[in-house]
N, C-alpha and C. Protein backbone atom coordinates (compact mmCIF):
# COMPACT_ATOMS: atom_id res chain seq x y z
N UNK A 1 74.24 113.79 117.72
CA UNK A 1 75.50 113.89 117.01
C UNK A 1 76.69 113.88 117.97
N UNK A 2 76.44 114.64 119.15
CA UNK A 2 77.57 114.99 120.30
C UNK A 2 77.71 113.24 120.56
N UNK A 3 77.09 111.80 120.73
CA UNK A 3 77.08 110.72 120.97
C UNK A 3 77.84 109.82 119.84
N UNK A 4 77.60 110.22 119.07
CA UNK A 4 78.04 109.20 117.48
C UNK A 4 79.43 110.16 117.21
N UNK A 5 80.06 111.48 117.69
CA UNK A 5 81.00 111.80 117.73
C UNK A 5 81.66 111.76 118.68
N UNK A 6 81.40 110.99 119.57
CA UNK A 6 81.91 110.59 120.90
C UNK A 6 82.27 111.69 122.06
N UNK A 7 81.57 112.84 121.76
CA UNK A 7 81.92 113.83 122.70
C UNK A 7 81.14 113.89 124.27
N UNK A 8 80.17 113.15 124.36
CA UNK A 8 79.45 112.77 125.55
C UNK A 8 79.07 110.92 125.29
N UNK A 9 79.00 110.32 125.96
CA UNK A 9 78.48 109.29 126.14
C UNK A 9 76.40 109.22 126.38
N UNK A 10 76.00 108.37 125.84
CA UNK A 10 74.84 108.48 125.52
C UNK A 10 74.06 107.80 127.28
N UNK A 11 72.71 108.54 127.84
CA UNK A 11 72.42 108.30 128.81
C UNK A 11 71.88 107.35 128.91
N UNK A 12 70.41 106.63 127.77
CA UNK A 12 70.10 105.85 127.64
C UNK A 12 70.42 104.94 126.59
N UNK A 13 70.54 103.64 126.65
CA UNK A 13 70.79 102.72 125.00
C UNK A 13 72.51 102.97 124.87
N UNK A 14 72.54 102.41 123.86
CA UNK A 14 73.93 102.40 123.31
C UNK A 14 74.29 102.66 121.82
N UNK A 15 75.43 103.44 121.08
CA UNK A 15 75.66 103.51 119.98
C UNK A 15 76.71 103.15 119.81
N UNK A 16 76.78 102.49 118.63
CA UNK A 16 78.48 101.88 118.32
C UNK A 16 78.79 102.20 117.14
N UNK A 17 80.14 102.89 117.22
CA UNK A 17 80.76 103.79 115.98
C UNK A 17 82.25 102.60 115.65
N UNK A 18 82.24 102.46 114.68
CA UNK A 18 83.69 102.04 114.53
C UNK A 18 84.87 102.34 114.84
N UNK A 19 85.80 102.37 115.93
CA UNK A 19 86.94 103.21 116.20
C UNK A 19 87.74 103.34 115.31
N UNK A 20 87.64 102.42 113.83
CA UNK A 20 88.80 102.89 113.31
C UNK A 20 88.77 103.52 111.98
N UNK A 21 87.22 104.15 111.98
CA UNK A 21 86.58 105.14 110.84
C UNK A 21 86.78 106.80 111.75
N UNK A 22 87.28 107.63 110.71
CA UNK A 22 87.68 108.82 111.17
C UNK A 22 86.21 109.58 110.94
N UNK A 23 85.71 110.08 112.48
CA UNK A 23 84.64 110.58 112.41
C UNK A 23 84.76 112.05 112.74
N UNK A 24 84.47 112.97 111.95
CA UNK A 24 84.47 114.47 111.94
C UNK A 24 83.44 114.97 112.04
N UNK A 25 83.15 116.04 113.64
CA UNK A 25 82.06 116.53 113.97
C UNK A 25 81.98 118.07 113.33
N UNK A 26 80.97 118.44 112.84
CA UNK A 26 80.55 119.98 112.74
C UNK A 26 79.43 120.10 113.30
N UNK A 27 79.68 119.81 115.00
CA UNK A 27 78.31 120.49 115.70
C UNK A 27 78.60 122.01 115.77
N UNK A 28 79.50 122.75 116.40
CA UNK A 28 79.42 123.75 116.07
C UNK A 28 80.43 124.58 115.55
N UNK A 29 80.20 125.64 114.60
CA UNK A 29 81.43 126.29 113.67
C UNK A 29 82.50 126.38 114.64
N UNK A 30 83.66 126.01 114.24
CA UNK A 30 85.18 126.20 114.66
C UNK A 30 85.10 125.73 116.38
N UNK A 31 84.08 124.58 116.48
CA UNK A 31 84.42 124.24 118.26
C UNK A 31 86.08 123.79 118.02
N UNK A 32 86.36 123.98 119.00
CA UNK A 32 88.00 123.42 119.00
C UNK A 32 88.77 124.19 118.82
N UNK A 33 88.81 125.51 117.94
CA UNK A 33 89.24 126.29 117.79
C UNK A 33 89.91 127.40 118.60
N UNK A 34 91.19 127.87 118.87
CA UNK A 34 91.81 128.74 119.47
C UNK A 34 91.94 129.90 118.93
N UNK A 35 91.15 130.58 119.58
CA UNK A 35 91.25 131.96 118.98
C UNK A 35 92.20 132.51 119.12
N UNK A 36 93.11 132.64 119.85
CA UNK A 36 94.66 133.11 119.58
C UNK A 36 95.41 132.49 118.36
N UNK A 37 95.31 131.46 118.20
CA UNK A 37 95.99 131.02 117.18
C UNK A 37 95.29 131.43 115.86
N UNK A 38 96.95 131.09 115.05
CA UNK A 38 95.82 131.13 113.57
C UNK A 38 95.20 130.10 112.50
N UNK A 39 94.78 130.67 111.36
CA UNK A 39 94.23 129.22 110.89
C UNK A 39 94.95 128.41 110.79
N UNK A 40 95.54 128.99 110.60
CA UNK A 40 96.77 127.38 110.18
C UNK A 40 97.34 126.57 111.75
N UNK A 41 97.65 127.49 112.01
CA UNK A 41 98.01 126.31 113.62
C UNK A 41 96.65 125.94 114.15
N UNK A 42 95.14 126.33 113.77
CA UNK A 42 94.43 125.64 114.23
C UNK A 42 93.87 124.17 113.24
N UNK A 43 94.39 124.13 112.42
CA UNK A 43 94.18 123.48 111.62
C UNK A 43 95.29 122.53 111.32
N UNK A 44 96.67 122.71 112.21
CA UNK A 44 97.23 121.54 112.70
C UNK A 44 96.98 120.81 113.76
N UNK A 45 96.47 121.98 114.60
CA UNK A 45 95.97 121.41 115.88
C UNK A 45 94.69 120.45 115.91
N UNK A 46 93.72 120.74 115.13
CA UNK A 46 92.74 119.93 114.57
C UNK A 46 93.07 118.62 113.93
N UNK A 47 93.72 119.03 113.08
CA UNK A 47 94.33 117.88 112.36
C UNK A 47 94.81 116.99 113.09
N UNK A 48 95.55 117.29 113.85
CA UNK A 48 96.40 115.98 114.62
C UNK A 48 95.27 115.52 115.57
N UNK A 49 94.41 115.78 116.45
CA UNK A 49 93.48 115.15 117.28
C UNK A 49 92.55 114.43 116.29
N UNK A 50 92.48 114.85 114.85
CA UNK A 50 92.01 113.66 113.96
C UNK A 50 92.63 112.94 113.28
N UNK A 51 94.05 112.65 113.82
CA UNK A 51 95.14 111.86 113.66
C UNK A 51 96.05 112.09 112.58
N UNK A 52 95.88 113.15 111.89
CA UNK A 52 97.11 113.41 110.78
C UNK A 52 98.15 114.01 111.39
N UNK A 53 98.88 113.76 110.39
CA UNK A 53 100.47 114.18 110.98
C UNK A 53 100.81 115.27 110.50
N UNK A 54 101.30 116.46 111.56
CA UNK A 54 101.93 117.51 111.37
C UNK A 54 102.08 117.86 110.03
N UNK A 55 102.78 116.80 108.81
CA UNK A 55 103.71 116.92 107.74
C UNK A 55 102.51 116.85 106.74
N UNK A 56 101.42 116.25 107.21
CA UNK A 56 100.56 115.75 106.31
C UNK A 56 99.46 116.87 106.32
N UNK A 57 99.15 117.71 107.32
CA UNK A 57 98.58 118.98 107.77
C UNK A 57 99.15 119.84 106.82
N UNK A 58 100.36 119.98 106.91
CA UNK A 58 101.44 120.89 106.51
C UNK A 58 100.92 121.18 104.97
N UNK A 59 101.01 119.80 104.07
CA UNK A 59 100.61 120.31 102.80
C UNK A 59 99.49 119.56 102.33
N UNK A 60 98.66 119.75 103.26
CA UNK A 60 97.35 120.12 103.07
C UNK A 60 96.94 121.64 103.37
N UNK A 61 97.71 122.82 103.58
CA UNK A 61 97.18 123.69 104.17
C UNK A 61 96.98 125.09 102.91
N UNK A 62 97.99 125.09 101.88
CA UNK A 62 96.92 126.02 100.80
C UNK A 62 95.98 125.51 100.26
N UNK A 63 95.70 124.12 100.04
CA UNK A 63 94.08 123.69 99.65
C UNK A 63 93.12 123.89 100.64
N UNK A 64 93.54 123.52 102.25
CA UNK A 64 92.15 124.32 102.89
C UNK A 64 92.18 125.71 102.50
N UNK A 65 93.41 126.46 102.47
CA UNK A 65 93.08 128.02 102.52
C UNK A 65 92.15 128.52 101.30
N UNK A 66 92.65 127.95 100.26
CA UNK A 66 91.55 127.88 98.88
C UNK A 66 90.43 127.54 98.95
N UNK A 67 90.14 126.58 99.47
CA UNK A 67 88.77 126.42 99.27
C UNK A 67 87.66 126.88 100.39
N UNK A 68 88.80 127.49 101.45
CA UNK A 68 87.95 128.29 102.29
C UNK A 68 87.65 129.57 102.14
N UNK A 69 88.38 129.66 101.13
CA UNK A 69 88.69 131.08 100.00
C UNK A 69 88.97 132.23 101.39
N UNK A 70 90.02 131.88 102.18
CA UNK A 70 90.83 132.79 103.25
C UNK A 70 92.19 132.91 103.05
N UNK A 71 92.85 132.18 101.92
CA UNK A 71 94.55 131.91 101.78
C UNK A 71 95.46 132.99 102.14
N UNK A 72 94.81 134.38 101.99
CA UNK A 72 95.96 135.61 102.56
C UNK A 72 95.68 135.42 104.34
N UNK A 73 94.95 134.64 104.82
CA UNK A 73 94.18 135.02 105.91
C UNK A 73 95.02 134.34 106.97
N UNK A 74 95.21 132.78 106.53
CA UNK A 74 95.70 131.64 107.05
C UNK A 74 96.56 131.73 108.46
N UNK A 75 97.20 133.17 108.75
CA UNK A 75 98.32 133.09 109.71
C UNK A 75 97.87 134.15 110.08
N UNK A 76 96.84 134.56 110.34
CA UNK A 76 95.92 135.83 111.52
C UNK A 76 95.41 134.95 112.19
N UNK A 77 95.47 135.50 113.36
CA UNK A 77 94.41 134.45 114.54
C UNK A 77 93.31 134.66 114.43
N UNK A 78 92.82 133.44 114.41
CA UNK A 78 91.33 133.43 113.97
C UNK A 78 90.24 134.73 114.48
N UNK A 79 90.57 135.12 115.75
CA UNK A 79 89.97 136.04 116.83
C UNK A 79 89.56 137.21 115.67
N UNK A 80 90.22 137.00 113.96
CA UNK A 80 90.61 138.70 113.71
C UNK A 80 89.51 138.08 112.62
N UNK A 81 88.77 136.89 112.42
CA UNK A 81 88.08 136.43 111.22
C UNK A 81 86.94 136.59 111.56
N UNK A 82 86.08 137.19 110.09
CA UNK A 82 84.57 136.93 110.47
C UNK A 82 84.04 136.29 110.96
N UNK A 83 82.64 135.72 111.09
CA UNK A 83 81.68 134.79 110.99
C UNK A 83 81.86 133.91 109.52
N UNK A 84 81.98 134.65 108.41
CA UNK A 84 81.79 133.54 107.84
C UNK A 84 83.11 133.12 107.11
N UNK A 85 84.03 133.62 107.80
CA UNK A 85 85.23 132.77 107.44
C UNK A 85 85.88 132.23 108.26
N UNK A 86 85.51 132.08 109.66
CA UNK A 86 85.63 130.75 111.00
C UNK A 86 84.76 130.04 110.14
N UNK A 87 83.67 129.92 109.80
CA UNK A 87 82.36 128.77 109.04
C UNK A 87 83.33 128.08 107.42
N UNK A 88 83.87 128.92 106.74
CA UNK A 88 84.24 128.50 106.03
C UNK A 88 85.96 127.63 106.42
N UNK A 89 86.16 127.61 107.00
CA UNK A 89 87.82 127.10 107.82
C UNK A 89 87.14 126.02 108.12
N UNK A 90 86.35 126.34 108.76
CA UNK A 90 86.02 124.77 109.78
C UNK A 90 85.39 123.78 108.54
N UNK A 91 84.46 124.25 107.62
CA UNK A 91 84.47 123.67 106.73
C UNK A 91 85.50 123.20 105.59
N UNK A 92 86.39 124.01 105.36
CA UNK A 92 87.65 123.45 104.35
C UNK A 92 88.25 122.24 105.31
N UNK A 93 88.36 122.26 106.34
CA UNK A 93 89.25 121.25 107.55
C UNK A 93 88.66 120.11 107.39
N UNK A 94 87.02 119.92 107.62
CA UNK A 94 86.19 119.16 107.47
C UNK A 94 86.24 118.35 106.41
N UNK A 95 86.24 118.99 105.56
CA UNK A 95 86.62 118.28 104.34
C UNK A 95 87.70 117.65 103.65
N UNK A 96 88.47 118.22 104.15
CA UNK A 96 89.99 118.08 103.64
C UNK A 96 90.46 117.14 104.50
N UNK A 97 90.26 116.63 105.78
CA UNK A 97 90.72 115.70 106.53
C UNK A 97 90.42 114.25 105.88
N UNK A 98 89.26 114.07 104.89
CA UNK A 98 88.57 112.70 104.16
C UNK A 98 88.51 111.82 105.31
N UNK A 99 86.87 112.45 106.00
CA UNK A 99 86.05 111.76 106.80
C UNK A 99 85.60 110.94 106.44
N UNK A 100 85.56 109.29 107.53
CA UNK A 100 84.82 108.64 106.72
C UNK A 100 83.37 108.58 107.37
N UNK A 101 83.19 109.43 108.57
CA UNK A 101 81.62 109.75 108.12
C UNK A 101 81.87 111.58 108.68
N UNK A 102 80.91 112.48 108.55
CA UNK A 102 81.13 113.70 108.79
C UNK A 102 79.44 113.58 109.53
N UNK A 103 79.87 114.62 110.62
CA UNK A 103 78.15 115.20 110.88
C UNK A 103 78.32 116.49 110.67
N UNK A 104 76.85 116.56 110.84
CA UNK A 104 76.86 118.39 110.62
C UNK A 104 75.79 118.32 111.27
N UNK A 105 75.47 119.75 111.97
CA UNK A 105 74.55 120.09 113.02
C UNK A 105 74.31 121.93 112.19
N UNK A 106 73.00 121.80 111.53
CA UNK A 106 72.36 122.86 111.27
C UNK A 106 73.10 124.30 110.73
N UNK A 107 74.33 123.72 110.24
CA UNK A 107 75.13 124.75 110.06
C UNK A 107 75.50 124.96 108.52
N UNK A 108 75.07 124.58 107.47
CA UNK A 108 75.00 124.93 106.14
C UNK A 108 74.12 126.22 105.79
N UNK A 109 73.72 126.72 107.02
CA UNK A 109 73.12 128.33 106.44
C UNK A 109 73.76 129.79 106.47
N UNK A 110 75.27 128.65 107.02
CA UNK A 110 76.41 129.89 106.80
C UNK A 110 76.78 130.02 105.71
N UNK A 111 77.38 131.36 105.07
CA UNK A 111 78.12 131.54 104.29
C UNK A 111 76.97 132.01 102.81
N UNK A 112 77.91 132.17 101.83
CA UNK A 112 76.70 132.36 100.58
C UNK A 112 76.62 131.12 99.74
N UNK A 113 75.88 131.51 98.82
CA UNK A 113 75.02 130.55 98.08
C UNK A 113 76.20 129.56 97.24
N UNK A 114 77.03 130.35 96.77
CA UNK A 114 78.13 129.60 96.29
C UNK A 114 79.24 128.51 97.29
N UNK A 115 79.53 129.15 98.15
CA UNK A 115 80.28 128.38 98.93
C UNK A 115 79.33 127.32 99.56
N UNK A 116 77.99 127.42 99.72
CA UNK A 116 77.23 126.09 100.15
C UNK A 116 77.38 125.45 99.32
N UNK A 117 77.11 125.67 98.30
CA UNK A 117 77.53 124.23 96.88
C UNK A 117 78.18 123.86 96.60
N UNK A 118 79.58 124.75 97.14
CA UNK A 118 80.81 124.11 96.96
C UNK A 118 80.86 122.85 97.73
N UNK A 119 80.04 123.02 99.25
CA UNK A 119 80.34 122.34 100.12
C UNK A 119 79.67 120.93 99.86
N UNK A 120 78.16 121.28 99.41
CA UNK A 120 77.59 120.27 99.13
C UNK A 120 78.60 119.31 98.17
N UNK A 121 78.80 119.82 97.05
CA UNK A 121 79.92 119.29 95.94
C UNK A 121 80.47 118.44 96.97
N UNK A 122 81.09 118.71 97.60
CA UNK A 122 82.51 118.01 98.35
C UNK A 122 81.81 116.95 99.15
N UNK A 123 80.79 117.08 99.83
CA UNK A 123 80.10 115.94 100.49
C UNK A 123 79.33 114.87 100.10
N UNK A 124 79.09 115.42 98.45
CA UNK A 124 78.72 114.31 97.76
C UNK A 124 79.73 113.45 96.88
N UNK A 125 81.07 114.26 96.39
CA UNK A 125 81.98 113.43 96.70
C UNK A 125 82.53 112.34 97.16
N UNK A 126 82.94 113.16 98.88
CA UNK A 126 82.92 111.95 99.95
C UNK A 126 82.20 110.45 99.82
N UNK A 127 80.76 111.05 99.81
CA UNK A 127 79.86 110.33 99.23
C UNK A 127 79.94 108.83 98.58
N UNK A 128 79.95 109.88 97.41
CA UNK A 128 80.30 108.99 96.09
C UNK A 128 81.60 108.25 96.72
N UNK A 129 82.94 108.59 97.34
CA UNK A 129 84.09 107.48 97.86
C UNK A 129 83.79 106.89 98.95
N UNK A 130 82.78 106.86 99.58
CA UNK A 130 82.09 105.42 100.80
C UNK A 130 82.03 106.17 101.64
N UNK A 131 82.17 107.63 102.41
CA UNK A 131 81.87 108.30 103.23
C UNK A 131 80.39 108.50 103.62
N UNK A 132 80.00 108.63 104.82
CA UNK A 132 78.84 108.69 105.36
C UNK A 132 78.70 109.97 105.44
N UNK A 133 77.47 110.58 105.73
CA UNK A 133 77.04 112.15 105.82
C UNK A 133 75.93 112.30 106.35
N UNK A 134 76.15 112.87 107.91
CA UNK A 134 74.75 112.56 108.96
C UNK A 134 74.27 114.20 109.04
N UNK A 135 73.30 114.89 108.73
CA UNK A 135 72.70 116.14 108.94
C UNK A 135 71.71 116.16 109.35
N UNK A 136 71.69 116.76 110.66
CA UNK A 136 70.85 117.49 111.39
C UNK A 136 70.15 119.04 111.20
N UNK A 137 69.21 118.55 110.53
CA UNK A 137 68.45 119.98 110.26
C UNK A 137 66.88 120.37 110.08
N UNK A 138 66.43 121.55 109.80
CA UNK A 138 65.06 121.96 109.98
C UNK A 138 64.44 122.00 108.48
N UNK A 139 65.72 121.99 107.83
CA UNK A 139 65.61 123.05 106.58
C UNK A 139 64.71 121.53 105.67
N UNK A 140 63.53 121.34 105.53
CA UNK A 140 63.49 120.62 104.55
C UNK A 140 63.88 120.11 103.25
N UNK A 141 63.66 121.25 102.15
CA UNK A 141 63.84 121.17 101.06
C UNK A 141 65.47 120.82 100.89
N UNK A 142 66.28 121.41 102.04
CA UNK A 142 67.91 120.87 101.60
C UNK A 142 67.56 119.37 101.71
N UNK A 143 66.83 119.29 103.32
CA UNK A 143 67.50 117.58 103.39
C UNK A 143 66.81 116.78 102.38
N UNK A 144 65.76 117.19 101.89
CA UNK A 144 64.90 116.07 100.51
C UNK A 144 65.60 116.09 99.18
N UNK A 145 66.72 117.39 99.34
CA UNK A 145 67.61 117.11 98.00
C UNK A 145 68.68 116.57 97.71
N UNK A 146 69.46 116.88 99.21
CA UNK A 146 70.53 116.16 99.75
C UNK A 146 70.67 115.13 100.07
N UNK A 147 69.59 114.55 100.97
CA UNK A 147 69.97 113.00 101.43
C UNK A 147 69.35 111.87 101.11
N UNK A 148 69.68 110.89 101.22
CA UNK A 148 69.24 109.37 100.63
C UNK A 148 68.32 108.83 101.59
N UNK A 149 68.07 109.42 103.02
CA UNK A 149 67.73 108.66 103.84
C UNK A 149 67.42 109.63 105.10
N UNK A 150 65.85 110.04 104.77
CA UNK A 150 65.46 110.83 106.19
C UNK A 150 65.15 110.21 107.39
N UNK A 151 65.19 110.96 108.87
CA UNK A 151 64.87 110.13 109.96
C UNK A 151 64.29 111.32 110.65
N UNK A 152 63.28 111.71 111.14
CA UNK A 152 62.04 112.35 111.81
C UNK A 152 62.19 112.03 113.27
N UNK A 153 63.04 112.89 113.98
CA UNK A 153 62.94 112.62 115.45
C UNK A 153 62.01 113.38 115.84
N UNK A 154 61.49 113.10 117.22
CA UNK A 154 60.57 114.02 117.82
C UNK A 154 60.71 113.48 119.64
N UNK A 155 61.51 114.56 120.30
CA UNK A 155 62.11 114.17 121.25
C UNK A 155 62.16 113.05 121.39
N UNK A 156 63.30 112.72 121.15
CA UNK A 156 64.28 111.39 121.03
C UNK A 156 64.03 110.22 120.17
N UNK A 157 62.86 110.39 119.72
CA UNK A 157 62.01 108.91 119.34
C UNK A 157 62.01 108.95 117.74
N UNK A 158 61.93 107.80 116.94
CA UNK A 158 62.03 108.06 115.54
C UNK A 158 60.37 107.95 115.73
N UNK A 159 59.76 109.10 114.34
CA UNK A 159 58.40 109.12 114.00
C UNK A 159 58.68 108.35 112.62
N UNK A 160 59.56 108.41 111.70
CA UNK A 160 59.45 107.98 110.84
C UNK A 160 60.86 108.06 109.98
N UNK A 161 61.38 107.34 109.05
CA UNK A 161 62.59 106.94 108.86
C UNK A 161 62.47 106.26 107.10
N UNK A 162 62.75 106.96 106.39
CA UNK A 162 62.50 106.15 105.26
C UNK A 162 63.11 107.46 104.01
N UNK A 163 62.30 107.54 103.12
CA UNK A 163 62.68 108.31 101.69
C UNK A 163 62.20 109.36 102.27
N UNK A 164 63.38 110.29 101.73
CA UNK A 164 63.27 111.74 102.22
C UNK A 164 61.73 112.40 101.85
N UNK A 165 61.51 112.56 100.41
CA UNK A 165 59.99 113.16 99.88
C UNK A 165 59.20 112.22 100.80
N UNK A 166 58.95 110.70 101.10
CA UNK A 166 57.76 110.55 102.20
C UNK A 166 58.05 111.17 103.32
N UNK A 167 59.15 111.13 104.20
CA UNK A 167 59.16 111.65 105.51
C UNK A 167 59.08 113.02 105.72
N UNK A 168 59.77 113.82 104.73
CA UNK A 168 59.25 115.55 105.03
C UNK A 168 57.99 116.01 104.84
N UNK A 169 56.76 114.86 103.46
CA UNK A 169 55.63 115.28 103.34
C UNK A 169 55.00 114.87 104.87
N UNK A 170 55.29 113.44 105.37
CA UNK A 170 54.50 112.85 107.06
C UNK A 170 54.83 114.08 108.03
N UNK A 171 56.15 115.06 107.56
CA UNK A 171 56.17 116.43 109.05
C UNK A 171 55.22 116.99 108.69
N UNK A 172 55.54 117.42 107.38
CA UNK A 172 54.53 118.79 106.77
C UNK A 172 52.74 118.16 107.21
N UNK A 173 52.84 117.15 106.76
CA UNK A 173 51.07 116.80 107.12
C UNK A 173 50.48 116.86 108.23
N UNK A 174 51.88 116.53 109.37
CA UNK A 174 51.55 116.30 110.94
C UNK A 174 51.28 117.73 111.55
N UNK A 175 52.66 118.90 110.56
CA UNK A 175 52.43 120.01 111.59
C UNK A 175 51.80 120.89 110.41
N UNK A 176 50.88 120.41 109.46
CA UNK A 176 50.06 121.72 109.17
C UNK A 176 50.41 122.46 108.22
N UNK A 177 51.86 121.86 107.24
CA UNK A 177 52.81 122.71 106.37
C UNK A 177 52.17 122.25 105.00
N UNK A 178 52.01 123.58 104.24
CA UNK A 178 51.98 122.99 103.18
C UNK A 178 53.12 122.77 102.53
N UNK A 179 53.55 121.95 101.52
CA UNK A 179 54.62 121.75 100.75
C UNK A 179 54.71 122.44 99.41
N UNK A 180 54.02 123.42 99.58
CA UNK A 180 54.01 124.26 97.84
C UNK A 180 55.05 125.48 98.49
């Protein structure tokens, strides 16, 4: 993900991302983030390195606070926010920027049960408007419900790549899992 979000360059092979599709990383909750600052100036500050403009940040910023469900919060520095309301910020940002592809790196086991569905909601959305949605995770049963299209790495190498229910049953069979 750190490669297809351009944050390292890849050692072997090559990947080619479109430069002029806005790609939004969630490898990890609130990277980028200044903990002195608060949500909201981090979430201009974000914003603009994913190319929106100040003005356009600006009123976008009680819909992130809403749906990060932090809106009294917005102008405390982050330093003073939980765990799961840095997780939920970085996620309202994420979303609210209208990525046209988003990754995520193993991090939908923040927060509660409601605000994951919110999130899901919103990424199938995206979705549904031509956005891409790359997740990296362990969790089976999310990714066989969530995605259109599993891929089975096993240090570095694809084992298998196809419909989610075949490729999570080929892990489960390989490592011994049952699927009940």
């Amino acid at each position: 993900l750190r490669v297809l979000a351009r944050v390292i360059v890849p050692q072997h092979g090559r990947v080619a991302v479109d430069p002029t599709r806005r790609v939004v990383p969630l490898l990890e909750l609130g990277i980028g983030f200044q903990p002195d600052l608060s949500g909201a100036e981090n979430c201009l500050l974000a914003g603009t390195l994913l190319g929106l403009t100040p003005a356009g940040i600006d009123a976008r910023l009680d819909d992130i606070g809403r749906f990060a469900e932090i809106d009294g919060f917005m102008h405390e520095p982050v330093k003073h926010y939980s765990s799961g309301m840095y997780a939920r910020l970085a996620f309202a940002l994420a979303f609210d920027v209208e990525p046209d592809v988003l990754l995520v790196d193993e991090i939908f086991g923040v927060g509660d049960e409601f605000f994951m569905e919110k999130c899901l909601a919103r990424v199938r959305a995206l979705v549904a408007g031509g956005a891409t949605s790359v997740f990296v995770s362990h969790n089976l049963e999310f990714l066989q419900t969530t995605c259109s299209r599993l891929v089975w790495l096993d240090r570095g190498r694809v084992v298998m790549d196809g419909d989610p229910l075949l490729v999570a049953g080929g892990y489960r069979e390989r490592r011994g899992i049952s699927g009940d």
